[in-house]
Protein backbone atom coordinates (compact mmCIF):
# COMPACT_ATOMS: atom_id res chain seq x y z
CA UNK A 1 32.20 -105.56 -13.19
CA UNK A 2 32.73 -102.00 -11.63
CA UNK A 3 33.56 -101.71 -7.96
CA UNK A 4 31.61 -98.34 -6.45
CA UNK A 5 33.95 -96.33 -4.82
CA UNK A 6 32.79 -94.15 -1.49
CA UNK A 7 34.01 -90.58 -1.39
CA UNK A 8 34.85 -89.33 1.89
CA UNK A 9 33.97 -86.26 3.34
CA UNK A 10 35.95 -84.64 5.99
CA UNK A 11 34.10 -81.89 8.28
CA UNK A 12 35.64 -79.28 9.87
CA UNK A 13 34.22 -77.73 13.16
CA UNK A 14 33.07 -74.55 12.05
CA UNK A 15 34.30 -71.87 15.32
CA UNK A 16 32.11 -71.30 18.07
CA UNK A 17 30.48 -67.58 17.23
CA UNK A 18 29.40 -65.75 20.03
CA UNK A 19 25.72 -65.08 20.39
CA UNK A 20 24.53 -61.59 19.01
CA UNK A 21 22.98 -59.14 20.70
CA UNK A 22 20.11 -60.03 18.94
CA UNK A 23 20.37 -63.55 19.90
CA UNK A 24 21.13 -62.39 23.75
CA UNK A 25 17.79 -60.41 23.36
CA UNK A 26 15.39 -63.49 22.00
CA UNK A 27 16.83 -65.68 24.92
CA UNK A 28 16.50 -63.09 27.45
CA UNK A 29 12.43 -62.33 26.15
CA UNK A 30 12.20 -66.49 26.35
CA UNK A 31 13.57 -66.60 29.63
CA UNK A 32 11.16 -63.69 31.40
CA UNK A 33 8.10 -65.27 29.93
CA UNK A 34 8.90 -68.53 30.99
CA UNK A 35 9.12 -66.82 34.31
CA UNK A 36 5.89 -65.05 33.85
CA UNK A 37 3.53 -67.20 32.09
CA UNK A 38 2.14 -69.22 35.28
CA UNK A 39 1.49 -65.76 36.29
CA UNK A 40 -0.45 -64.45 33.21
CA UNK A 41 -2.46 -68.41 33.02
CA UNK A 42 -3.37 -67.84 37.38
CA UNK A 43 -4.39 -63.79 36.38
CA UNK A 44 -6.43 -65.60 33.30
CA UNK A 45 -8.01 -68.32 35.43
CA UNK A 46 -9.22 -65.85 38.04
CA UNK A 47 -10.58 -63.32 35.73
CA UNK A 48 -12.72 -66.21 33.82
CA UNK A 49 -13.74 -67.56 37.36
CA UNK A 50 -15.01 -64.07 38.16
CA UNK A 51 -16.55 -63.07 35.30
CA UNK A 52 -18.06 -66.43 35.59
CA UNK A 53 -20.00 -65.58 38.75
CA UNK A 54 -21.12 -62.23 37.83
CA UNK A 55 -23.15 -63.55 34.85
CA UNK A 56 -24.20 -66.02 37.39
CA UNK A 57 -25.52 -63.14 39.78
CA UNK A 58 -26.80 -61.32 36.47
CA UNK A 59 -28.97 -64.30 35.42
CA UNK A 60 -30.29 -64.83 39.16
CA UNK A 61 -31.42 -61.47 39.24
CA UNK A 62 -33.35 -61.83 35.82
CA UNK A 63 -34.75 -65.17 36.54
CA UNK A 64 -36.07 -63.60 40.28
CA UNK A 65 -37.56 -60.62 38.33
């Protein structure tokens, strides 16, 4: 009977690179609208809430006549 033999691999650590500019300018754009996003979902909320009560004033004054 054959005995399976295990191969070995040995990794090397490939060298840190340096991030591109490219890869400076995705994690900048991530980082500003992480920043800005509970800004953009408040602006959002209000607008809906508004909105809301004018079509609530619009239907009031077409159900008074």
């Amino acid at each position: 009977m054959k005995q399976a033999t295990q191969l070995e691999i040995q990794w090397q650590e490939a060298p840190a690179a340096e991030p591109s500019a490219i890869d400076r300018l995705e994690i900048g754009a991530a980082r500003a609208l992480s920043r800005a996003l509970p800004t953009i979902i408040l602006f959002a909320q209000a607008t809906l809430c508004v909105a809301f009560a004018f079509g609530i004033m619009f239907l009031a004054a077409i159900i008074q006549g």
